[in-house]
C-alpha atoms as a PDB file:
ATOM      1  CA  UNK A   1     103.064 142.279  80.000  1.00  0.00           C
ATOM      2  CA  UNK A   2     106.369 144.090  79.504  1.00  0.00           C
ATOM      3  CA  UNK A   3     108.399 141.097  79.918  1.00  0.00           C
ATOM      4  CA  UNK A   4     105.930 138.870  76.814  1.00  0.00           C
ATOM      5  CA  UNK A   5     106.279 142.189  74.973  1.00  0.00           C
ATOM      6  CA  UNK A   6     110.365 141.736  74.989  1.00  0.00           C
ATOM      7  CA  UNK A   7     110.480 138.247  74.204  1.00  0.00           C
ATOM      8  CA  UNK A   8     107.659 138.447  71.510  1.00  0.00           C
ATOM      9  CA  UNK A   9     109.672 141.671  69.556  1.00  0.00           C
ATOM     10  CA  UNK A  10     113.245 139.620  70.032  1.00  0.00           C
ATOM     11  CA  UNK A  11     111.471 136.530  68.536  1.00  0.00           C
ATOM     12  CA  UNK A  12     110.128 139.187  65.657  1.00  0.00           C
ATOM     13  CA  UNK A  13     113.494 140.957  65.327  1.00  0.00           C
ATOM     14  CA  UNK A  14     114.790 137.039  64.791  1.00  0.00           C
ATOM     15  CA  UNK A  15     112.612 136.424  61.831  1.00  0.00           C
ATOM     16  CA  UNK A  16     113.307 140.414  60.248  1.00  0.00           C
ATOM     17  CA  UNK A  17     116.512 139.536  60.719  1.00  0.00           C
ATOM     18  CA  UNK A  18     116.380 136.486  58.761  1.00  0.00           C
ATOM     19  CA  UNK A  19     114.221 138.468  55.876  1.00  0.00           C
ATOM     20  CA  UNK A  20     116.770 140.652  56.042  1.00  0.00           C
ATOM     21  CA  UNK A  21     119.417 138.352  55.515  1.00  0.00           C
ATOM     22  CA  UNK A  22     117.991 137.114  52.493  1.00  0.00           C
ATOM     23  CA  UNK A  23     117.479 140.320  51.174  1.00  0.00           C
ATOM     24  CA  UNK A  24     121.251 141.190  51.648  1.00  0.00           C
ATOM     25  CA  UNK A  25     122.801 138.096  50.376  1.00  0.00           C
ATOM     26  CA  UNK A  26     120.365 139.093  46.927  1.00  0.00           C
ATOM     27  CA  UNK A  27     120.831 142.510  46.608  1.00  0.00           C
ATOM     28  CA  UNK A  28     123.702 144.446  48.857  1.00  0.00           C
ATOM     29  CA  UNK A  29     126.304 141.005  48.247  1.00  0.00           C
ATOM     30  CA  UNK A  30     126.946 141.763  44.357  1.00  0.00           C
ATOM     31  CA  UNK A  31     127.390 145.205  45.281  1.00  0.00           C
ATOM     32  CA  UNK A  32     129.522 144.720  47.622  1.00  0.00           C
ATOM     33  CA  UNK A  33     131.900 142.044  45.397  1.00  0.00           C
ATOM     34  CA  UNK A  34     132.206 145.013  42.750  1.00  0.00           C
ATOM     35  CA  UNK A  35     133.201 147.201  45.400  1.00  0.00           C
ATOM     36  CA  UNK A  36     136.055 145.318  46.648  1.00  0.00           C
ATOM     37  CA  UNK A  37     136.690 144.175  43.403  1.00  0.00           C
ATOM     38  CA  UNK A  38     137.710 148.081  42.505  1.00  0.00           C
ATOM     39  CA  UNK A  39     139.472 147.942  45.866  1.00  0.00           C
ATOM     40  CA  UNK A  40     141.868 145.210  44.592  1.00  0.00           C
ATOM     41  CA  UNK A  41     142.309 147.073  41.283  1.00  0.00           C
ATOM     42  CA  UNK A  42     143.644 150.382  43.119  1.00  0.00           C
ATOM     43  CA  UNK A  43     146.208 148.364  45.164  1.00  0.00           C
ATOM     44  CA  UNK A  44     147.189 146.885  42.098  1.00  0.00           C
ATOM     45  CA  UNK A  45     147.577 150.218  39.794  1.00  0.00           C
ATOM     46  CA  UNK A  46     148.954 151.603  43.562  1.00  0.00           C
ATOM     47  CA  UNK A  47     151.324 149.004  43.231  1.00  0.00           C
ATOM     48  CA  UNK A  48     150.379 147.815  47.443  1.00  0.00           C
ATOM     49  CA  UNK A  49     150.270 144.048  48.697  1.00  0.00           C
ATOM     50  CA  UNK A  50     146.759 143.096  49.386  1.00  0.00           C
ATOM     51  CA  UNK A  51     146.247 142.763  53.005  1.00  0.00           C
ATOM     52  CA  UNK A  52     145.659 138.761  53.972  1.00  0.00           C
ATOM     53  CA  UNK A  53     141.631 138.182  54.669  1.00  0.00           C
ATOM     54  CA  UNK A  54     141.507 137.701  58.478  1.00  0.00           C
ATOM     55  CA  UNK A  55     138.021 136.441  57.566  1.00  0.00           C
ATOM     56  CA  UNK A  56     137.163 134.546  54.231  1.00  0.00           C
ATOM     57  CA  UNK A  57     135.047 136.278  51.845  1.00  0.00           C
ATOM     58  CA  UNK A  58     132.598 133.297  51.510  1.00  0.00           C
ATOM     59  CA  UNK A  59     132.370 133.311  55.934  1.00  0.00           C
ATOM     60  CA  UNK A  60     131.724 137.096  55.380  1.00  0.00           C
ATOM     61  CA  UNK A  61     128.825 136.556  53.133  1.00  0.00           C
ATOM     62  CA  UNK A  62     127.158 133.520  54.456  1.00  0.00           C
ATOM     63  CA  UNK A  63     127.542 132.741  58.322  1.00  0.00           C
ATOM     64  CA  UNK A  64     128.637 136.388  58.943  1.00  0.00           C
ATOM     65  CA  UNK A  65     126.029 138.312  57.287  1.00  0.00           C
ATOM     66  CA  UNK A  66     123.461 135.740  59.064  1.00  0.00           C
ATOM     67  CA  UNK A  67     124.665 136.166  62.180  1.00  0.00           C
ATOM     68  CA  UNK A  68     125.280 139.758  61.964  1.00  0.00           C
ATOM     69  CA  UNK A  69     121.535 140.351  61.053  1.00  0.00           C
ATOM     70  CA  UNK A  70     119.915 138.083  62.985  1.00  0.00           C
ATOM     71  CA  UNK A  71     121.820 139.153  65.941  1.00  0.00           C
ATOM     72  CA  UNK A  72     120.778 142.955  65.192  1.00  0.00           C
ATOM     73  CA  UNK A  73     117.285 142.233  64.295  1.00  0.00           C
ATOM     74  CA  UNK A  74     117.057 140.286  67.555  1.00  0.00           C
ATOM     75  CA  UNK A  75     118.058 143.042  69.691  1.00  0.00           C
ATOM     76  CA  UNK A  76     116.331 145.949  68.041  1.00  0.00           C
ATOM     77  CA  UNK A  77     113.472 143.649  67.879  1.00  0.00           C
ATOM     78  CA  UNK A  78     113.461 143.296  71.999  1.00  0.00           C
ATOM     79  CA  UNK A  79     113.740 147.608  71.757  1.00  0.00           C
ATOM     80  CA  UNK A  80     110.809 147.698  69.621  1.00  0.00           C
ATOM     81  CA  UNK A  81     109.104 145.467  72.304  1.00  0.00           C
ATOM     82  CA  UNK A  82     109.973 147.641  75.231  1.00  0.00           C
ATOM     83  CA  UNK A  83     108.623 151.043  73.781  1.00  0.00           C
ATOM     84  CA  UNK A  84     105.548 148.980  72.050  1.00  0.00           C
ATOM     85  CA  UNK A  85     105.125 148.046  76.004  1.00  0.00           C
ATOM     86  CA  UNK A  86     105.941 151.883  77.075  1.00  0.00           C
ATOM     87  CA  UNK A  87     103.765 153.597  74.567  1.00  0.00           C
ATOM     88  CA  UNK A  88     100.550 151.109  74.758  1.00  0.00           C
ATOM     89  CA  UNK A  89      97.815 153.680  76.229  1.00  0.00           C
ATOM     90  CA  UNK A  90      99.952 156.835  76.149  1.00  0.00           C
ATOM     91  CA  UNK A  91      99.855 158.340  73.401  1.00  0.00           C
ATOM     92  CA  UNK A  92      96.126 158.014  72.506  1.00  0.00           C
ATOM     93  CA  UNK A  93      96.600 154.930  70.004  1.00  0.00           C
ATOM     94  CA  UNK A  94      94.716 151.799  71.483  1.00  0.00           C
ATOM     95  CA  UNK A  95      94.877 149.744  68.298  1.00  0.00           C
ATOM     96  CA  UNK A  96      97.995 147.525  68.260  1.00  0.00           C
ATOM     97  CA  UNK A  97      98.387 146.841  64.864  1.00  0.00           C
ATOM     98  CA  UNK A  98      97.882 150.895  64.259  1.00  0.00           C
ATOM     99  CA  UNK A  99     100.466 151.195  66.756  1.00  0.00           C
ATOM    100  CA  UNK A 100     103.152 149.022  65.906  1.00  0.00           C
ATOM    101  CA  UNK A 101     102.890 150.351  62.485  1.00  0.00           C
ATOM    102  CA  UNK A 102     103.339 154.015  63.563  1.00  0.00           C
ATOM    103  CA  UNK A 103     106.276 153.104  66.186  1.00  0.00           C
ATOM    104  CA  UNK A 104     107.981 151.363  63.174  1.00  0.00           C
ATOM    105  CA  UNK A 105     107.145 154.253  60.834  1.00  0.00           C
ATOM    106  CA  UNK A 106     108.483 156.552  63.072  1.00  0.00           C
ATOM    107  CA  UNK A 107     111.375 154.375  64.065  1.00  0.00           C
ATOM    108  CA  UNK A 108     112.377 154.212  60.703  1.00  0.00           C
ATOM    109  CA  UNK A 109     112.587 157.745  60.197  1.00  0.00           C
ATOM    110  CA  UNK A 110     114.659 158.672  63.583  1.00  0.00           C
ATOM    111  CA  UNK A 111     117.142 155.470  63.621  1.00  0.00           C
ATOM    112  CA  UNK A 112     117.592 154.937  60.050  1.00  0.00           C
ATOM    113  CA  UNK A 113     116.262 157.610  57.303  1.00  0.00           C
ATOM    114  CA  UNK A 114     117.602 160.723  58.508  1.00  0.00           C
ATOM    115  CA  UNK A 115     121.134 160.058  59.909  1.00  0.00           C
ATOM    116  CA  UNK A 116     121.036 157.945  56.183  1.00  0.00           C
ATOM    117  CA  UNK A 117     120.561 161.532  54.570  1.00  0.00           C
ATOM    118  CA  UNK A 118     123.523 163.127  56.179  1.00  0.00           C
ATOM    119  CA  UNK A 119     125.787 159.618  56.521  1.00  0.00           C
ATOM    120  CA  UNK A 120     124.947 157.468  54.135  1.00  0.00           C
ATOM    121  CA  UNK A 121     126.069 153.727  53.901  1.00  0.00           C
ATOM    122  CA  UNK A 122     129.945 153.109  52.464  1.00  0.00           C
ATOM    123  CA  UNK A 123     130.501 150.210  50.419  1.00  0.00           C
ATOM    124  CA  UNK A 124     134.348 148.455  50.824  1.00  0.00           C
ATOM    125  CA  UNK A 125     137.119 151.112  49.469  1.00  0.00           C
ATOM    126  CA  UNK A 126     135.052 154.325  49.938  1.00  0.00           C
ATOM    127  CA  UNK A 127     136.069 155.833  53.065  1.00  0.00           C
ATOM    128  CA  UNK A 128     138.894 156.740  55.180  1.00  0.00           C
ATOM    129  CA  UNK A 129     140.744 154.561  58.006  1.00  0.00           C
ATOM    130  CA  UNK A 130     141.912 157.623  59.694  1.00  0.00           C
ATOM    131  CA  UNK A 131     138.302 158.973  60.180  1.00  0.00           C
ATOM    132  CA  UNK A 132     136.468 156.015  60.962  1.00  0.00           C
ATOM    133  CA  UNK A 133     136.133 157.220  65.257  1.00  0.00           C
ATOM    134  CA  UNK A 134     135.002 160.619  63.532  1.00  0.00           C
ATOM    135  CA  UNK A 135     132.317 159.031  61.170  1.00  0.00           C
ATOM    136  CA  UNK A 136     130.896 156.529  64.136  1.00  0.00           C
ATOM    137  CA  UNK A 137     130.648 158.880  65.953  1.00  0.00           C
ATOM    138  CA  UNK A 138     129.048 161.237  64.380  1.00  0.00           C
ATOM    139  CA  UNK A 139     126.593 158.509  63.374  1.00  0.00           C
ATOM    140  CA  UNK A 140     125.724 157.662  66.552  1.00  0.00           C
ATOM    141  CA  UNK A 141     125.204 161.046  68.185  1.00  0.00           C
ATOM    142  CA  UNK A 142     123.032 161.837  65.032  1.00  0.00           C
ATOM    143  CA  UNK A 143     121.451 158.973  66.227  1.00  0.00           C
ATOM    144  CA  UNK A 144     120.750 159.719  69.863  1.00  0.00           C
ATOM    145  CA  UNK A 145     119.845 163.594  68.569  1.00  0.00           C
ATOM    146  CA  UNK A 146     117.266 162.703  65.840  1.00  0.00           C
ATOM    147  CA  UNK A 147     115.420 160.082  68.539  1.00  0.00           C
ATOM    148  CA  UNK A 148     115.199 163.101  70.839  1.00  0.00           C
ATOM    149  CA  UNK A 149     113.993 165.611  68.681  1.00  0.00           C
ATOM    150  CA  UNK A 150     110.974 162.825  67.557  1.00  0.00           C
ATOM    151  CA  UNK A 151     110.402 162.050  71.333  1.00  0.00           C
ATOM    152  CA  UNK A 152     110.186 165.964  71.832  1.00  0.00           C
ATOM    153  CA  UNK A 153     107.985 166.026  68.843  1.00  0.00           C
ATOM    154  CA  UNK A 154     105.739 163.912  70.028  1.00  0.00           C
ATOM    155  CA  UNK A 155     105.170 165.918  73.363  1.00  0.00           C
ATOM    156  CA  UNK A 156     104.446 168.628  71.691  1.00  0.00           C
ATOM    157  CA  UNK A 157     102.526 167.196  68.831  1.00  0.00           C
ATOM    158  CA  UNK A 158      99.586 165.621  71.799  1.00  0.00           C
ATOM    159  CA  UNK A 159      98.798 168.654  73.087  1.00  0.00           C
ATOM    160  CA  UNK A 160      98.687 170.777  69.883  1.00  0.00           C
ATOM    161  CA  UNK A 161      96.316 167.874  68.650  1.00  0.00           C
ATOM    162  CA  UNK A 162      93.609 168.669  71.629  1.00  0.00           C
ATOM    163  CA  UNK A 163      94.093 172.443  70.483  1.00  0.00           C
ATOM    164  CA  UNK A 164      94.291 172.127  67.053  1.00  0.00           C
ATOM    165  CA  UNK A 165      92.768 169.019  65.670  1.00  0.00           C
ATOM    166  CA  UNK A 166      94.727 166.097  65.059  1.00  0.00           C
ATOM    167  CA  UNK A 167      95.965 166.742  61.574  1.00  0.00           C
ATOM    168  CA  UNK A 168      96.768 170.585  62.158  1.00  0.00           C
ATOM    169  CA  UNK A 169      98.342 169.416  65.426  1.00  0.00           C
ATOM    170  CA  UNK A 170     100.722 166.522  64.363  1.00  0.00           C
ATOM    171  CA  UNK A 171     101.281 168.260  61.093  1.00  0.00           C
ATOM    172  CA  UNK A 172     102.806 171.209  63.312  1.00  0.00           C
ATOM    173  CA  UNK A 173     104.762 168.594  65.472  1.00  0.00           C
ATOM    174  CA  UNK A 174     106.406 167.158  62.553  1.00  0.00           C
ATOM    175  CA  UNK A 175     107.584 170.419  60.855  1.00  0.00           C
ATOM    176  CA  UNK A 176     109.375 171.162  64.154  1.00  0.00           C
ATOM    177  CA  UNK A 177     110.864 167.493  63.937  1.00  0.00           C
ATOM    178  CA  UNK A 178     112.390 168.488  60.746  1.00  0.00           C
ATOM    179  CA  UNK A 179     113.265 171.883  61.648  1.00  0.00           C
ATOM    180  CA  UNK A 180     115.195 170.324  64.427  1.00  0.00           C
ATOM    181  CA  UNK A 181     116.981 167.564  62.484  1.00  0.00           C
ATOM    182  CA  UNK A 182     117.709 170.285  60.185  1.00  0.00           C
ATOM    183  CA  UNK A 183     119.963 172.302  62.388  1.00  0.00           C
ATOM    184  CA  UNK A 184     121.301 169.488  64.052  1.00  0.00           C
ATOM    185  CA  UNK A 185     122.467 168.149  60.601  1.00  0.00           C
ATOM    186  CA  UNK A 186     124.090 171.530  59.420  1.00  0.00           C
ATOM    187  CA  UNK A 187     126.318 171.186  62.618  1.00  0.00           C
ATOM    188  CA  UNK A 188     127.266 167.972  62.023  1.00  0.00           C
ATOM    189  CA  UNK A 189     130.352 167.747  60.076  1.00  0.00           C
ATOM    190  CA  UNK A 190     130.868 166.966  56.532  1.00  0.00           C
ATOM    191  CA  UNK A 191     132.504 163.929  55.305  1.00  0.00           C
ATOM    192  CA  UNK A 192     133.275 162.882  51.989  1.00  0.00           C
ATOM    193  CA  UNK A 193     135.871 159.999  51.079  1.00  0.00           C
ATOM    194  CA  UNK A 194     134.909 158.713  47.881  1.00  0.00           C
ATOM    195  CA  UNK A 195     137.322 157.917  45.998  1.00  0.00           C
ATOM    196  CA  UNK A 196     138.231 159.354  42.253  1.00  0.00           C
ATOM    197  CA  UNK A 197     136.990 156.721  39.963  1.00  0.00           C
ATOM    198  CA  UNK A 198     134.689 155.068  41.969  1.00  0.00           C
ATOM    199  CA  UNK A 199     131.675 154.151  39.788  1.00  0.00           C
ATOM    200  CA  UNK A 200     129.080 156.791  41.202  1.00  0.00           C
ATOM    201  CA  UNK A 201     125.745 153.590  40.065  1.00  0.00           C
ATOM    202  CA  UNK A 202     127.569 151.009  42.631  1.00  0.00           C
ATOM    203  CA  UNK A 203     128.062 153.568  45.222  1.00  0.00           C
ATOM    204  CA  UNK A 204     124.069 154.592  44.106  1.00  0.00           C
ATOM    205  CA  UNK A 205     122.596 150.802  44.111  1.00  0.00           C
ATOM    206  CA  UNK A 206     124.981 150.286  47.722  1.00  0.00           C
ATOM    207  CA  UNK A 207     122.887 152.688  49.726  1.00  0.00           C
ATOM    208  CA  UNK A 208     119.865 152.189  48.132  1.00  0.00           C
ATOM    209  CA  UNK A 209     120.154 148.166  49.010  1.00  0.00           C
ATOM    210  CA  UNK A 210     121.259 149.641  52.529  1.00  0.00           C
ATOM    211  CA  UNK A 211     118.254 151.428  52.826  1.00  0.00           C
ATOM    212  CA  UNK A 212     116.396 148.927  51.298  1.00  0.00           C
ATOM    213  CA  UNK A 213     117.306 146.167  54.011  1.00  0.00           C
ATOM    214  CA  UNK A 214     116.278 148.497  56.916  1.00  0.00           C
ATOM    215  CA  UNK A 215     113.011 148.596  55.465  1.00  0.00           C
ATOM    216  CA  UNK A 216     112.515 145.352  55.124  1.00  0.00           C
ATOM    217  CA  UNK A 217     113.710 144.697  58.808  1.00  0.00           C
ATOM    218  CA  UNK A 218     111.126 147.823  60.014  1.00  0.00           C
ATOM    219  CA  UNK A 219     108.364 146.630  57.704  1.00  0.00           C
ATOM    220  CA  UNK A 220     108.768 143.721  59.646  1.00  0.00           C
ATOM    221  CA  UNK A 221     108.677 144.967  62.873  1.00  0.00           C
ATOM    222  CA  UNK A 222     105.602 147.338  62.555  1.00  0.00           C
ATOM    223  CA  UNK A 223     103.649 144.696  60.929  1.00  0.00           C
ATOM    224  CA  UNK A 224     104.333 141.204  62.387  1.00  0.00           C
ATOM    225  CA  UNK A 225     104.674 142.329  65.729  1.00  0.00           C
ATOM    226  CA  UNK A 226     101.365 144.256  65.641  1.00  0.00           C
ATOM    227  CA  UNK A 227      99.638 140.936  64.101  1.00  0.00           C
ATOM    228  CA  UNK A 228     100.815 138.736  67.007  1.00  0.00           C
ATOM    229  CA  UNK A 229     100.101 141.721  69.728  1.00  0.00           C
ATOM    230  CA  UNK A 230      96.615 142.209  68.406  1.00  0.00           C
ATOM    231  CA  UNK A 231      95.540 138.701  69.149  1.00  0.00           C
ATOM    232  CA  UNK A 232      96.132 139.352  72.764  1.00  0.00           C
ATOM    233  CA  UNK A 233      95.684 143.054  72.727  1.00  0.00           C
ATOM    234  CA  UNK A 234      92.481 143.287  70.704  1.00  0.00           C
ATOM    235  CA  UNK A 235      91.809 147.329  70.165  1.00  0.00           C
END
């Protein structure tokens, strides 16, 4: 089962990944072109050479982009499959369309939404070269701390459900998911590298699309993938 689990959420991370794509080349693209289009403008007030494109613009924003998201969907697709296969009758959810959509939901919030509310997106020219190994990784172990603290959660919140009641129980589980995150964010240190000038509704409308496109790609996950499991998985 495992192994038609992986190759069913690749082949659903595929077509999120082409949603996605779609999304991206409507919405984050013209954000992006005004971006760099205020980069050029400093190094030409600066008085600087512009660097020579290693990679066109137009292969950036068509075969790029596609292959960038596809590629990503893909793989986080197969990870959705794995812990679709590794929470299936653990966790007290039999339902597979209930499940996917709370494994998404969840996913969402512990891969994407909260490391986005301490390190947002960057569109071109916001941003420092000199701290980019800082800011990754950063990003990452936010990451790898936020997934822990909902895994932890979760342990917590099953048995506090028998006690409790389900809602007083999982309500308690996710206050200490947030109380968590919470501390784990002040620690984490500040960065801010946006430049003077830099129109504050592109940098808005940039992480918002951001944001926007992981939704799609999760929305994607929790719902197709529970539609095709449920057929062979009926609850």
């Amino acid at each position: 089962m495992t192994r038609t689990l992986l190759l069913r959420g690749m082949l659903v991370g595929m077509v999120a990944g082409l949603l996605v794509f779609g999304f991206a080349r409507w919405f984050g693209e013209p954000q992006v072109e005004r971006a760099i289009a205020f980069e050029q403008s400093l190094d030409h007030t600066g008085g600087n050479a512009l660097e020579p494109e290693m990679v066109s613009r137009h292969i950036q924003r068509t075969v790029g982009l596609f292959t960038g998201v596809v590629v990503y969907g893909t793989a986080m697709g197969g990870l959705f499959g794995l812990v679709f296969a590794l929470a299936y009758g653990r966790i007290g959810i039999t339902a597979p369309r209930v499940l996917s959509a709370v494994l998404a939901v969840l996913g969402f919030v512990s891969i994407v939404l909260v490391p986005s509310l301490k390190y947002p997106a960057n569109p071109p020219a916001v941003g420092n070269p000199d701290t980019i190994g800082l800011r990754t990784g950063s990003f990452f172990l936010l990451i790898a701390f936020s997934v822990a603290a909902m895994v932890f959660g979760l342990q917590v919140g099953r048995p506090l459900a028998r006690r409790l009641g389900p809602w007083n129980g999982w309500f308690l589980a996710a206050i200490l998911y947030v109380a968590i995150i919470a501390l784990i964010v002040q620690s984490c240190p500040e960065i801010d590298e946006v430049p003077a000038g830099f129109p504050a509704t592109l940098l808005w409308k940039f992480r918002v699309a951001a944001l926007e496109a992981q939704l799609v790609l999760w929305s994607a996950f929790g719902w197709l993938f529970g539609w095709l499991t449920e057929r062979n998985f009926p609850s």
